[in-house]
C-alpha atoms as a PDB file:
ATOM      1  CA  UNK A   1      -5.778  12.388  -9.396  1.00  0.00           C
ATOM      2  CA  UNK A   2      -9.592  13.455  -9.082  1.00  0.00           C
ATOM      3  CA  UNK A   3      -9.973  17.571  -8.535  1.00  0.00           C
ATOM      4  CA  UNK A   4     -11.351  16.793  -4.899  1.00  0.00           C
ATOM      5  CA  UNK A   5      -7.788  15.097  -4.289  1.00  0.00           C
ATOM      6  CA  UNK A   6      -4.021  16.246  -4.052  1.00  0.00           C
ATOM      7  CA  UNK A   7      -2.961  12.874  -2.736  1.00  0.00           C
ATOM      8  CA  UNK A   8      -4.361   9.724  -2.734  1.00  0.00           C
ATOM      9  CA  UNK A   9      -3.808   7.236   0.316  1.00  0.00           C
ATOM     10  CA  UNK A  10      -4.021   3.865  -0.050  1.00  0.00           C
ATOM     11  CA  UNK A  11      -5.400   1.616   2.996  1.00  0.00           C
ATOM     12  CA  UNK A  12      -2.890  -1.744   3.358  1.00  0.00           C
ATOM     13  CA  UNK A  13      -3.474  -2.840   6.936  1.00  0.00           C
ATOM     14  CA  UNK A  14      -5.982  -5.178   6.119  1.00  0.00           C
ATOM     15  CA  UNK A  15      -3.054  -7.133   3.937  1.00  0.00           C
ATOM     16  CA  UNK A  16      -0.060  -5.890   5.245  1.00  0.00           C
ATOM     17  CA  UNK A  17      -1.060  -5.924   8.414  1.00  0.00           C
ATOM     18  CA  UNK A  18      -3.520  -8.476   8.869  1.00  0.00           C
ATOM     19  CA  UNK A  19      -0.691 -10.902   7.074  1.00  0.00           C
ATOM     20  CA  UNK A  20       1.392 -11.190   9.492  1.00  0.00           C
ATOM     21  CA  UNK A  21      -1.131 -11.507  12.749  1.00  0.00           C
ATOM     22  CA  UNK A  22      -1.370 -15.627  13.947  1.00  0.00           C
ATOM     23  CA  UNK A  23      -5.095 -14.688  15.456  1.00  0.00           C
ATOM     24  CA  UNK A  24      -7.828 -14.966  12.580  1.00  0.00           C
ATOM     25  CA  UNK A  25      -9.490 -11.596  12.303  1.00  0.00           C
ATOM     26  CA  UNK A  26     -13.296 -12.514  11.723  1.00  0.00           C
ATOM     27  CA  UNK A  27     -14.521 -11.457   8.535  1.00  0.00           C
ATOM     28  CA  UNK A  28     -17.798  -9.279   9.745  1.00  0.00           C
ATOM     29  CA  UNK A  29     -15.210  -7.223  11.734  1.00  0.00           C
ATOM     30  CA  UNK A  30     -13.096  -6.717   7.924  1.00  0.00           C
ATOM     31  CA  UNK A  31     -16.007  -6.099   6.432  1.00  0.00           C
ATOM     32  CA  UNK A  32     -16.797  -3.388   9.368  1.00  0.00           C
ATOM     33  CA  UNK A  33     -13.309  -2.089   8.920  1.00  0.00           C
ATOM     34  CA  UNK A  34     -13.590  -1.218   5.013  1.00  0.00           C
ATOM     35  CA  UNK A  35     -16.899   0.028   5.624  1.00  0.00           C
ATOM     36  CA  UNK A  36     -15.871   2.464   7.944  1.00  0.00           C
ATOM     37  CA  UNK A  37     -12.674   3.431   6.032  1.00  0.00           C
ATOM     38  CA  UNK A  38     -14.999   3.779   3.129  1.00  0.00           C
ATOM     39  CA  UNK A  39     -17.210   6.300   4.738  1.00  0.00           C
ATOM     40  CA  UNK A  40     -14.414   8.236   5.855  1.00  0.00           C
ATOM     41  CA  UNK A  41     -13.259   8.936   2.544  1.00  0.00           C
ATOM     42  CA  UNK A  42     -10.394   6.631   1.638  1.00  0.00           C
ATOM     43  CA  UNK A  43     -10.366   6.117  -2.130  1.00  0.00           C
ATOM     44  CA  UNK A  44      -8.533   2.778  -1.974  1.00  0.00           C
ATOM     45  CA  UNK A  45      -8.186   0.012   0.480  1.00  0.00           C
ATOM     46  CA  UNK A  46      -6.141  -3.467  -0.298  1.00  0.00           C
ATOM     47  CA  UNK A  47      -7.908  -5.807   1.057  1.00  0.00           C
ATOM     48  CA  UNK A  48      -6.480  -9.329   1.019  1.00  0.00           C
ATOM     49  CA  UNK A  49      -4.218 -11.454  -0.187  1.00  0.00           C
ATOM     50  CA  UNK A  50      -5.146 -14.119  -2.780  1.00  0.00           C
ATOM     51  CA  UNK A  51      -2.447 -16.632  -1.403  1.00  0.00           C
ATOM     52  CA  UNK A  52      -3.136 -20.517  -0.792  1.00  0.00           C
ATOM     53  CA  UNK A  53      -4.777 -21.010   3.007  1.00  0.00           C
ATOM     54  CA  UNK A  54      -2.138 -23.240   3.763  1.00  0.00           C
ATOM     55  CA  UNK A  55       0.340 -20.348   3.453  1.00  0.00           C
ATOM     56  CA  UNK A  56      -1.356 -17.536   5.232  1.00  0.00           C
ATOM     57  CA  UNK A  57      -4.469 -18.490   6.879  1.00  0.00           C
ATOM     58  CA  UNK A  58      -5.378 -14.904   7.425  1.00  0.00           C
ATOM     59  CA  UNK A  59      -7.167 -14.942   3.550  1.00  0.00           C
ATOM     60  CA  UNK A  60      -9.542 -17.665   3.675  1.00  0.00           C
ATOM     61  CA  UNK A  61     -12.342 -15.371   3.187  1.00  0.00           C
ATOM     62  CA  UNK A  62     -10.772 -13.502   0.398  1.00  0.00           C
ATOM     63  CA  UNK A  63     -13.612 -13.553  -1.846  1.00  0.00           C
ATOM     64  CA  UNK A  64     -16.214 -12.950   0.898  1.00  0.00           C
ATOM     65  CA  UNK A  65     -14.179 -10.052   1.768  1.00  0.00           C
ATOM     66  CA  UNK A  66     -13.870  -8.551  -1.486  1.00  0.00           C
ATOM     67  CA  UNK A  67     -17.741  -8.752  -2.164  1.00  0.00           C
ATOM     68  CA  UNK A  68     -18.263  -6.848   0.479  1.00  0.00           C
ATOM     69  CA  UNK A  69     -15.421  -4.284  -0.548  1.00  0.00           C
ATOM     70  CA  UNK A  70     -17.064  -3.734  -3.759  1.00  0.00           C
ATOM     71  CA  UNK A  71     -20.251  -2.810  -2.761  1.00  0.00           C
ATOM     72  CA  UNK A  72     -19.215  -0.008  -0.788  1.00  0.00           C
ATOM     73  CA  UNK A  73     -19.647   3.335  -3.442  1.00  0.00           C
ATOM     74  CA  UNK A  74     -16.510   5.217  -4.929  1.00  0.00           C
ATOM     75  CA  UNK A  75     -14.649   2.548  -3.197  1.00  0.00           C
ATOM     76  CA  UNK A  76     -11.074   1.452  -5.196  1.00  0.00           C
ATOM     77  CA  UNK A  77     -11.226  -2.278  -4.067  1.00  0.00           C
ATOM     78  CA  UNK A  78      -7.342  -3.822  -4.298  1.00  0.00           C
ATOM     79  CA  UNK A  79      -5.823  -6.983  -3.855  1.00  0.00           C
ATOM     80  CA  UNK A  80      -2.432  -8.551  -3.222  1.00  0.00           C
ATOM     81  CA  UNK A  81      -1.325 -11.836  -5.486  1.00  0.00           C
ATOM     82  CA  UNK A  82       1.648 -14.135  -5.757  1.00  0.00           C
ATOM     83  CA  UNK A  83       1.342 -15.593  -8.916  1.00  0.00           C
ATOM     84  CA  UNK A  84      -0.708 -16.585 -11.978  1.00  0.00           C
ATOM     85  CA  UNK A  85      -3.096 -18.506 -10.143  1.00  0.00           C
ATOM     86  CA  UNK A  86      -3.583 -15.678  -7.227  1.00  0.00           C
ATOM     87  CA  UNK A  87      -4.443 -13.673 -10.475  1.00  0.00           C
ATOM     88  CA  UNK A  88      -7.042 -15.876 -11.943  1.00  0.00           C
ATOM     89  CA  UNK A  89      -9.120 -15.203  -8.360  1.00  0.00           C
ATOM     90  CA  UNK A  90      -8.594 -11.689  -8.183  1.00  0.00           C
ATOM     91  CA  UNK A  91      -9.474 -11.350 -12.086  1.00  0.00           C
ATOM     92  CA  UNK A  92     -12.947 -14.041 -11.077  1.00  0.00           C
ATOM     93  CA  UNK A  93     -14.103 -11.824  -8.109  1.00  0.00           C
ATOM     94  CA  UNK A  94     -14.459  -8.320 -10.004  1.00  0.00           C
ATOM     95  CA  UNK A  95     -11.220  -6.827  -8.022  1.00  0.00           C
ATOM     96  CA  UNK A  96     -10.176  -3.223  -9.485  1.00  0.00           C
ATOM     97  CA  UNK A  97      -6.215  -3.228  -8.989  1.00  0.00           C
ATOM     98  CA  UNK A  98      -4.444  -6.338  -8.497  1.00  0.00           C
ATOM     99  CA  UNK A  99      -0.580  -5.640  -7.102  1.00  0.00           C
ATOM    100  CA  UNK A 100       2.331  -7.802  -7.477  1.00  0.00           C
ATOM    101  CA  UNK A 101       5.541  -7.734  -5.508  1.00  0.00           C
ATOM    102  CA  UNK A 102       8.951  -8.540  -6.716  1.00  0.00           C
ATOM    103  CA  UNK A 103      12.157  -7.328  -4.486  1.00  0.00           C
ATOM    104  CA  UNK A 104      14.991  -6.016  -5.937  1.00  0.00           C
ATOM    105  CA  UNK A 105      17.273  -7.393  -4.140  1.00  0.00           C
ATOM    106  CA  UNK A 106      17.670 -11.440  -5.169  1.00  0.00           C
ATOM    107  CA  UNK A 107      18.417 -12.841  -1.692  1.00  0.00           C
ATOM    108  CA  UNK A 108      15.019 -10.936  -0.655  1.00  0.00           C
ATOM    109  CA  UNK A 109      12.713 -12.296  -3.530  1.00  0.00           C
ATOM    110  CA  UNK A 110      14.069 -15.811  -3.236  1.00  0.00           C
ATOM    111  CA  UNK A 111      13.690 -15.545   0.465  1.00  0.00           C
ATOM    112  CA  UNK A 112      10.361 -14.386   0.085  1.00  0.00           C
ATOM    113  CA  UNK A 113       8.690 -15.926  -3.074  1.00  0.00           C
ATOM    114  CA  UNK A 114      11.348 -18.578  -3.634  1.00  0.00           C
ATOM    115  CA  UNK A 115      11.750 -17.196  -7.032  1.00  0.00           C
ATOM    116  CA  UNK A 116      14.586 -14.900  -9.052  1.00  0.00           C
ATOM    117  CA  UNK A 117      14.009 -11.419  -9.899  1.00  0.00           C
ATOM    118  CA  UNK A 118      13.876 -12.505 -13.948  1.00  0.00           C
ATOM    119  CA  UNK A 119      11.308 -15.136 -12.986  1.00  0.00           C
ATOM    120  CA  UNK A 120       9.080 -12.723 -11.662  1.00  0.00           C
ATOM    121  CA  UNK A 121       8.754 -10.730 -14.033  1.00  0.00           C
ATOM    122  CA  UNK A 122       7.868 -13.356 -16.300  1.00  0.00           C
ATOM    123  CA  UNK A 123       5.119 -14.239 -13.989  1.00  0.00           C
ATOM    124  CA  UNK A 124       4.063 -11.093 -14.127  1.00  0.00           C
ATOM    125  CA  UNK A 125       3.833 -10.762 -17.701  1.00  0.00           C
ATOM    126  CA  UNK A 126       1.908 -13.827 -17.834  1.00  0.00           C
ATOM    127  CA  UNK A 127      -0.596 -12.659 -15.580  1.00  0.00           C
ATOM    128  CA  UNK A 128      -0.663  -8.963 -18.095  1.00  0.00           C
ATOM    129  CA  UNK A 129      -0.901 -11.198 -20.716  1.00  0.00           C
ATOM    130  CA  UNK A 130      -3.884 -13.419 -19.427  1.00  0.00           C
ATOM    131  CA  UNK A 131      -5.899  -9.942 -18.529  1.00  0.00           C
ATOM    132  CA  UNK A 132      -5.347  -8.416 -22.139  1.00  0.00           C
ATOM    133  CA  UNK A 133      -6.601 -12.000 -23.347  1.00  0.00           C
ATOM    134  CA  UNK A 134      -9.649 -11.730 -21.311  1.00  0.00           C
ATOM    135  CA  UNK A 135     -12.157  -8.682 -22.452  1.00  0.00           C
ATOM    136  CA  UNK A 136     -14.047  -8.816 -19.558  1.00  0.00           C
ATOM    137  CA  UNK A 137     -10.477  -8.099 -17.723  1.00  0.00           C
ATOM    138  CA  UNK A 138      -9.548  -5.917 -19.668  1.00  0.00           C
ATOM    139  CA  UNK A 139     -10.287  -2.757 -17.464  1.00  0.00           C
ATOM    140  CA  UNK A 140      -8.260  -4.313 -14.084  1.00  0.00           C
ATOM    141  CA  UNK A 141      -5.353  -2.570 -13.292  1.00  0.00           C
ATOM    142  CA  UNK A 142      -1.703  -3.972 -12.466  1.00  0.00           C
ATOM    143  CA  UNK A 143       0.303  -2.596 -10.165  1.00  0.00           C
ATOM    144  CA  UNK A 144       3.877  -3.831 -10.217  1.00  0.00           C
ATOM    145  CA  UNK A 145       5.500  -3.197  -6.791  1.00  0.00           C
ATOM    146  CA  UNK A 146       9.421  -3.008  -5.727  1.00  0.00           C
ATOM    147  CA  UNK A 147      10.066  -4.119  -2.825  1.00  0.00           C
ATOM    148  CA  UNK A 148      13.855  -3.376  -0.607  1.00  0.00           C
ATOM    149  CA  UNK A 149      14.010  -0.287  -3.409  1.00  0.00           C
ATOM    150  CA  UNK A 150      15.987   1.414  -0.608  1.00  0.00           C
ATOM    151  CA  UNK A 151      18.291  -1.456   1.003  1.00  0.00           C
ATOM    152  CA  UNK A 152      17.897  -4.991   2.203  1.00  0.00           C
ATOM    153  CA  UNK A 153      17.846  -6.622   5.158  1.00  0.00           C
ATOM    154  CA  UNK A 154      19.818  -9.380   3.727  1.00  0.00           C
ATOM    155  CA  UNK A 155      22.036  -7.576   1.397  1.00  0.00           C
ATOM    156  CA  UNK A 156      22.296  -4.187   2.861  1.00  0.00           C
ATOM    157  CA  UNK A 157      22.363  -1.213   0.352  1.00  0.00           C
ATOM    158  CA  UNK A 158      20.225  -1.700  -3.035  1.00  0.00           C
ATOM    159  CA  UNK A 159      21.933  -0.144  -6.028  1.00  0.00           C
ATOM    160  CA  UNK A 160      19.326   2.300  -7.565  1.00  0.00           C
ATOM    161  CA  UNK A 161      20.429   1.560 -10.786  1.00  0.00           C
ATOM    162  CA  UNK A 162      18.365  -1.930 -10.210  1.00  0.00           C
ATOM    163  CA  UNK A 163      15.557  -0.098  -8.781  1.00  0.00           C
ATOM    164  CA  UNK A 164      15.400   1.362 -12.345  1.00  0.00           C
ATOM    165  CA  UNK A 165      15.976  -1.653 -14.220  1.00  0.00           C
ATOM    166  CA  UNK A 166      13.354  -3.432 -12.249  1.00  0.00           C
ATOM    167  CA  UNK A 167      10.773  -0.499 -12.720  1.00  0.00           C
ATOM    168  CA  UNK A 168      11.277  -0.566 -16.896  1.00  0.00           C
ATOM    169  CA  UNK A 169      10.895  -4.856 -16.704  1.00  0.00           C
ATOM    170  CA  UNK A 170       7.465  -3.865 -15.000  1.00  0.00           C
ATOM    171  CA  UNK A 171       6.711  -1.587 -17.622  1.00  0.00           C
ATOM    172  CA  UNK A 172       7.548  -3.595 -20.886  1.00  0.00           C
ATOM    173  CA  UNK A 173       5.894  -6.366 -18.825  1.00  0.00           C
ATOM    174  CA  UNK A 174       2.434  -4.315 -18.672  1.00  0.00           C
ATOM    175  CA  UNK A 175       2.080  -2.506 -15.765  1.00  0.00           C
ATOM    176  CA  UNK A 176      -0.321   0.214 -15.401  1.00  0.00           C
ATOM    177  CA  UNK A 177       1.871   1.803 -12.191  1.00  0.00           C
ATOM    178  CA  UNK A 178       4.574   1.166  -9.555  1.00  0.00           C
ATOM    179  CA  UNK A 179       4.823   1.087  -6.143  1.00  0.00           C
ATOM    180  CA  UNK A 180       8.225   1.688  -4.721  1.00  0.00           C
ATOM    181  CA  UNK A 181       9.031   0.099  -1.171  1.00  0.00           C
ATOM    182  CA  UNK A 182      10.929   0.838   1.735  1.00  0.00           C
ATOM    183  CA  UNK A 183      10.158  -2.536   3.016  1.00  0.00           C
ATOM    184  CA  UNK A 184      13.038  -3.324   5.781  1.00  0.00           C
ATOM    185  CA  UNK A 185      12.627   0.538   6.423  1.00  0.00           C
ATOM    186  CA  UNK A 186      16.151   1.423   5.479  1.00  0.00           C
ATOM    187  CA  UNK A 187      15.469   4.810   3.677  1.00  0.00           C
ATOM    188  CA  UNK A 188      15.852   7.901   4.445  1.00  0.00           C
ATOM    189  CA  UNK A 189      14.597  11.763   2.944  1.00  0.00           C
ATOM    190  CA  UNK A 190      17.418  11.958   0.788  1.00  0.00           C
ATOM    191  CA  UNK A 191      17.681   8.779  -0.525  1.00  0.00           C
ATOM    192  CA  UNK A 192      13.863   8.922  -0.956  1.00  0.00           C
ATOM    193  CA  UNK A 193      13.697  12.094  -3.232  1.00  0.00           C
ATOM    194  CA  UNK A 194      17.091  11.429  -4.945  1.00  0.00           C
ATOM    195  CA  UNK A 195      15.602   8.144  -5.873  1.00  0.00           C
ATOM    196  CA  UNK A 196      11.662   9.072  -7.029  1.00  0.00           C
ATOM    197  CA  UNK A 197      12.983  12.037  -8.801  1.00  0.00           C
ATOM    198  CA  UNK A 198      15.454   9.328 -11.175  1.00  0.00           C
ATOM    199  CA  UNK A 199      12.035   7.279 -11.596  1.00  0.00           C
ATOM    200  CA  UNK A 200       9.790  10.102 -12.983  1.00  0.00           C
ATOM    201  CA  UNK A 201      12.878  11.113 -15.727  1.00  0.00           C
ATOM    202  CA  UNK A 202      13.777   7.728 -16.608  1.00  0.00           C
ATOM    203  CA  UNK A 203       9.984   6.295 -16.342  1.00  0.00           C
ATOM    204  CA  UNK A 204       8.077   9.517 -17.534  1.00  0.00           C
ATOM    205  CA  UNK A 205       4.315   9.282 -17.006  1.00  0.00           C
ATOM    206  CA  UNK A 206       4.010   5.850 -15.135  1.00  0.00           C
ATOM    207  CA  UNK A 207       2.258   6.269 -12.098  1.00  0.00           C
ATOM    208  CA  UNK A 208       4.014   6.062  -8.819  1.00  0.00           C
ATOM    209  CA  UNK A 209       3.562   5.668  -5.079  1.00  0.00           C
ATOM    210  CA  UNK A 210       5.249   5.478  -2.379  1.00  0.00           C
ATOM    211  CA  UNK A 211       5.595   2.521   0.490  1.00  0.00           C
ATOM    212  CA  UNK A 212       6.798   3.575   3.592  1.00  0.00           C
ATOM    213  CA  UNK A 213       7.563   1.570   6.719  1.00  0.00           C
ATOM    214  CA  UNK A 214       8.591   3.346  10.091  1.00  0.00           C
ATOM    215  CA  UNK A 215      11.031   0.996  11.068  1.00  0.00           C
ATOM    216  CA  UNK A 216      13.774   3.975  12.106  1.00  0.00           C
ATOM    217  CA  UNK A 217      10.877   6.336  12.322  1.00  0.00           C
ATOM    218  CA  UNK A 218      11.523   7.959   9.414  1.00  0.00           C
ATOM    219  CA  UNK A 219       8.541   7.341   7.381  1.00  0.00           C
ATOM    220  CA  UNK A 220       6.989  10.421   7.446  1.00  0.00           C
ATOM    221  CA  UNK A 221       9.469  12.199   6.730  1.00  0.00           C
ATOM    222  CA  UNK A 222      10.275   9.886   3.965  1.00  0.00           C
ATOM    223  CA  UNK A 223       6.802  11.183   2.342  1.00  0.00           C
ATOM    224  CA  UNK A 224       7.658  14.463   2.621  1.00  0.00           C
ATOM    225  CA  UNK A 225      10.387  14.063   0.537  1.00  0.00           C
ATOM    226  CA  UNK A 226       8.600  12.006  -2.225  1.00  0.00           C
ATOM    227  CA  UNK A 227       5.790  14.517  -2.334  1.00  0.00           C
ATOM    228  CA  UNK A 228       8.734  17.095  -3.545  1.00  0.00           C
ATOM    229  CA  UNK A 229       9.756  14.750  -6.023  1.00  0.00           C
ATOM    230  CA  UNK A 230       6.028  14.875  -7.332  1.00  0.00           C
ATOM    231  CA  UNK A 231       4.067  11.869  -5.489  1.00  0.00           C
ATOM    232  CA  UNK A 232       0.958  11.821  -5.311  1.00  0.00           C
ATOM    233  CA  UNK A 233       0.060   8.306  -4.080  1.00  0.00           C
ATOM    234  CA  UNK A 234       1.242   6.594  -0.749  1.00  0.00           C
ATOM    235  CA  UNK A 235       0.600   3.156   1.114  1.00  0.00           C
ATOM    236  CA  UNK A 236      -0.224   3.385   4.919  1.00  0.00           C
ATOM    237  CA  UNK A 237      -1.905   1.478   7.515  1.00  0.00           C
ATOM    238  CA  UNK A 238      -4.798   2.374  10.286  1.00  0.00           C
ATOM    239  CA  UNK A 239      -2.668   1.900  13.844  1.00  0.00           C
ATOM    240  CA  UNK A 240       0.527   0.618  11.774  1.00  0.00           C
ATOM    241  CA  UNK A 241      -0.140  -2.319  11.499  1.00  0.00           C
ATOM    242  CA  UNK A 242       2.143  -4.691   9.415  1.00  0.00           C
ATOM    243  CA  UNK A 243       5.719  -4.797   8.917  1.00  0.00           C
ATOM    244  CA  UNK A 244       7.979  -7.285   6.806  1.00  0.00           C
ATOM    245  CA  UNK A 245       8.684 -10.630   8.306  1.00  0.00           C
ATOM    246  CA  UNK A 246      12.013 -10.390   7.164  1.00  0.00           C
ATOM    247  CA  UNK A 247      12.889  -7.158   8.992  1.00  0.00           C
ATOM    248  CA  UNK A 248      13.668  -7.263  12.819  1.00  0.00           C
ATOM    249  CA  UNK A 249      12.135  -5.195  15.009  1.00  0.00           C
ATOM    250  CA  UNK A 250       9.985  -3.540  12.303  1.00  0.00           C
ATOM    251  CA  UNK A 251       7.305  -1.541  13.916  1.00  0.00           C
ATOM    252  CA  UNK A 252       5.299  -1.966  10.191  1.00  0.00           C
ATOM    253  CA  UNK A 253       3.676   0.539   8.177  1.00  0.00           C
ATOM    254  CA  UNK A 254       3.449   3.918   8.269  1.00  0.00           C
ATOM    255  CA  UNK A 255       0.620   4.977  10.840  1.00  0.00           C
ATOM    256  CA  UNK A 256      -2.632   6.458   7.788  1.00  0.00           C
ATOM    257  CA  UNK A 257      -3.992   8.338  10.904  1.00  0.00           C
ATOM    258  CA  UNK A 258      -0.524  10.305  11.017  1.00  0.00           C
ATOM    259  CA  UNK A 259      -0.315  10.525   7.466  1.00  0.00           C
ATOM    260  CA  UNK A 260      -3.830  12.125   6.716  1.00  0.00           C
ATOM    261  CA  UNK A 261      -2.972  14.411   9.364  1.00  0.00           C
ATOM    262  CA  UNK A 262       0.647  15.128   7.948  1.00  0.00           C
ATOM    263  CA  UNK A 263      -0.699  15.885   4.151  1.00  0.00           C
ATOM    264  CA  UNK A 264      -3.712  17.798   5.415  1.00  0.00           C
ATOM    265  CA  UNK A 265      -2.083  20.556   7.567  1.00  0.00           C
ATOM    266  CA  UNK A 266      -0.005  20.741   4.659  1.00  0.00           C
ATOM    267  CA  UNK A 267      -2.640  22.092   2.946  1.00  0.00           C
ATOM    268  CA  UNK A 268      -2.844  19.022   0.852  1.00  0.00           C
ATOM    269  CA  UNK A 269      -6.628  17.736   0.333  1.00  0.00           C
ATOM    270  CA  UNK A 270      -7.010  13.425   1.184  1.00  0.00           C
ATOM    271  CA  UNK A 271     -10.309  12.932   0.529  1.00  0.00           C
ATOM    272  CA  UNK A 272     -10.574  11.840   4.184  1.00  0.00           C
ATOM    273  CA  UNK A 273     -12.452  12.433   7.300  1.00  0.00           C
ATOM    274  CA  UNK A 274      -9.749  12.276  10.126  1.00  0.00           C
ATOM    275  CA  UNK A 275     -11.977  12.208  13.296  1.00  0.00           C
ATOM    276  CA  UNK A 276     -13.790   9.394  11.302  1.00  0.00           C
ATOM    277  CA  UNK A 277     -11.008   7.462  10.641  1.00  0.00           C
ATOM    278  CA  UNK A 278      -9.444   7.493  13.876  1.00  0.00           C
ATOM    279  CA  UNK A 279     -12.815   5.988  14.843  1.00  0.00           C
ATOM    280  CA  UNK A 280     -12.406   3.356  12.771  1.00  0.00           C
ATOM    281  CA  UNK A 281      -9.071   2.116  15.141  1.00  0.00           C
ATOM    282  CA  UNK A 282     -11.743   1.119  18.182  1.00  0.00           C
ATOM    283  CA  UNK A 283     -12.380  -2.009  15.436  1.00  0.00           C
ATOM    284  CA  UNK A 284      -8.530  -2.630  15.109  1.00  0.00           C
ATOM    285  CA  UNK A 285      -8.318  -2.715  19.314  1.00  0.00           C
ATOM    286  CA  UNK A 286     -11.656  -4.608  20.059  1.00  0.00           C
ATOM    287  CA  UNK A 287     -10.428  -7.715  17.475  1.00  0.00           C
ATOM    288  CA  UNK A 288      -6.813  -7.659  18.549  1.00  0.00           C
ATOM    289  CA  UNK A 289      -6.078  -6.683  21.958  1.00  0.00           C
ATOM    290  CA  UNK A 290      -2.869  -8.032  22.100  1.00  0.00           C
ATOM    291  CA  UNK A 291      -1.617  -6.168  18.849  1.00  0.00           C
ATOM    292  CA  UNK A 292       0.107  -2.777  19.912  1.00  0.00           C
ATOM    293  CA  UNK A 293      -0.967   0.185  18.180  1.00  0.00           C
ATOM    294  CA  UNK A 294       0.685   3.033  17.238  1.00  0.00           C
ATOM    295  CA  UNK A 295      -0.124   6.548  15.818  1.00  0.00           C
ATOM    296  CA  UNK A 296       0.154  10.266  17.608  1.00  0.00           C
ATOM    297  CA  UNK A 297      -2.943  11.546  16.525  1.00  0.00           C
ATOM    298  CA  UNK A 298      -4.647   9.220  18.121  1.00  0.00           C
ATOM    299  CA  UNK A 299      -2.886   9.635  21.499  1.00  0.00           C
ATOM    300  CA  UNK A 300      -2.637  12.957  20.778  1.00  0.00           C
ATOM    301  CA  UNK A 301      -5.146  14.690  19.040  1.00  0.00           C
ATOM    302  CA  UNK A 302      -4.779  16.903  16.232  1.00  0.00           C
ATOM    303  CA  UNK A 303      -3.474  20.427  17.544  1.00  0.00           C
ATOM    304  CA  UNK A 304      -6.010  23.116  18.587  1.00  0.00           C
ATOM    305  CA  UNK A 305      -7.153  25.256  15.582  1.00  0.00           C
ATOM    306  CA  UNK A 306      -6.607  22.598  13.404  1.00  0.00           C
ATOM    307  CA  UNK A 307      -8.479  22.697  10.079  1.00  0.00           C
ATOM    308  CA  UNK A 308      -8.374  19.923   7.658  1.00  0.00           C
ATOM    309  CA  UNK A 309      -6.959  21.104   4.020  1.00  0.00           C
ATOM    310  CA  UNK A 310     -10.701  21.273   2.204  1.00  0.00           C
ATOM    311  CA  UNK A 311     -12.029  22.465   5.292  1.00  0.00           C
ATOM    312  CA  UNK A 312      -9.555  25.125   5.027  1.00  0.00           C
ATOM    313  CA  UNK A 313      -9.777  26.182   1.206  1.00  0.00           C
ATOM    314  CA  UNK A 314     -13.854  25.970   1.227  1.00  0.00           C
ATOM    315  CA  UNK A 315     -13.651  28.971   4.296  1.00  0.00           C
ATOM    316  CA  UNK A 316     -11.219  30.684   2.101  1.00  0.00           C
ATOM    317  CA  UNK A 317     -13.527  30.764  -0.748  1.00  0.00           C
END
């Protein structure tokens, strides 16, 4: 974590969400979106998904979209892939991070990559291999993530003890840090810390972050309790947006508006302009009308008196 920042947020609407919209989102207005986000402050933005066309449509302009991304300064420019193949793009097009999903539960990964949990890790060390081959690769980052790590829409309750066994495959594998997921958005506080703080004794200094959906509207208060187990890094989406197709009557990702509100009355410094990211939403409405759109901040406001955290701590001083 840089000095400026206690908690890194990570942008996923424009996968996450954008995956799982029918209407094709034109790339200028993308490319408007991380631009703005950008300028606001956040550090690190997923931008697509490097998945075949005929799969998800949504990603056609993948590599126009992250060519744009990178130009934009300080910007950490992330991508989503499937497999091997998905990897050889992202590795092609200069992306920083590429992530890569495997569920814990079986019934969820074959459902969802039609593949077993041992298979995918063996992808995924194929695709660590092929980056350590490559010098010019060398410096991309891998981000293994765990998906249903806190229950399963078609199993029910996920047995942390997998969670675990998952998160060590990742590491022997080569990954450089974790996400954990709450993707059916089953968790809840205690669950949440009980199972981060197992991670960081089992896993030591591995890198992890949180991925919250608000399914039961729980997920900010699912952050709160992984910050007390020591997170620093969390998933959200502008206007939660997203959600798992697999989960019924998922309302998606955790709102980032909410969130960068949330961490900085806290006290805890983002990195991010909140009026300027709220902004950023009028993009969201203008391309998808039809798309609801959630978030109290933005209906809201922030509360009178309201200071953000650096805002805050520069006064001080």
């Amino acid at each position: 974590m840089t000095t400026d920042i206690d908690v890194k947020v990570r942008e996923v609407g424009l996968r996450d969400g954008l995956q799982s919209v029918q209407a094709f989102f034109p790339t200028p207005s993308k490319i408007a979106w991380i631009e703005a986000e950008a300028a606001a402050g956040v550090p690190e933005i997923e931008v697509c998904s490097f998945v075949p066309a005929k799969v998800i449509a949504q990603f056609t302009d993948a590599a126009e979209v992250v060519e744009a991304s990178l130009q934009q300064t300080g910007l950490e420019v992330s991508a989503l892939i499937p497999n091997k193949k998905g990897a050889e793009r992202g590795f092609e097009v200069g992306v920083h991070k590429l992530n890569y999903v495997t569920s814990v539960s079986e019934s969820h990964n074959m459902a969802n990559v039609r593949r077993t949990v041992a298979d995918s890790v063996a992808a995924f060390r194929d695709i660590a291999a092929l980056r350590d081959q490559n010098p010019e690769w060398r410096n991309v980052k891998l981000a293994g993530g765990l998906s249903t790590a806190f229950g399963c829409t078609i199993e029910g309750p996920v047995d942390p003890v997998a969670v675990l066994k998952l998160a060590q495959a990742y590491v022997e594998a080569g990954a450089d840090e974790l996400s954990v997921a709450d993707t059916v958005g089953y968790a809840n506080p205690a669950q949440v810390k009980d199972m981060f703080v197992m991670l960081k004794r089992e896993l030591g200094d591995v890198p992890l972050a949180g991925h919250f959906h608000d399914t039961r509207g729980l997920g900010l208060a699912n952050v709160h309790a992984a910050l007390e187990a020591g997170v620093r890094e969390f998933d959200a989406s502008l206007a939660g947006l997203g959600g798992c197709p697999f989960a019924p009557g998922a309302t998606g990702n955790i709102v980032m508006d909410d969130l960068v509100f949330m961490l900085e009355a806290m006290g805890m410094k983002t990195g991010v302009d909140l009026d300027r990211l709220v902004a950023v939403r009028d993009i969201i409405a203008r391309e998808l009308p039809e798309e609801p759109l959630y978030g109290a901040i933005a209906r809201a406001k922030p509360p009178k008196g309201f200071h953000p955290a650096g805002a805050g701590r520069q006064a001080a001083e």
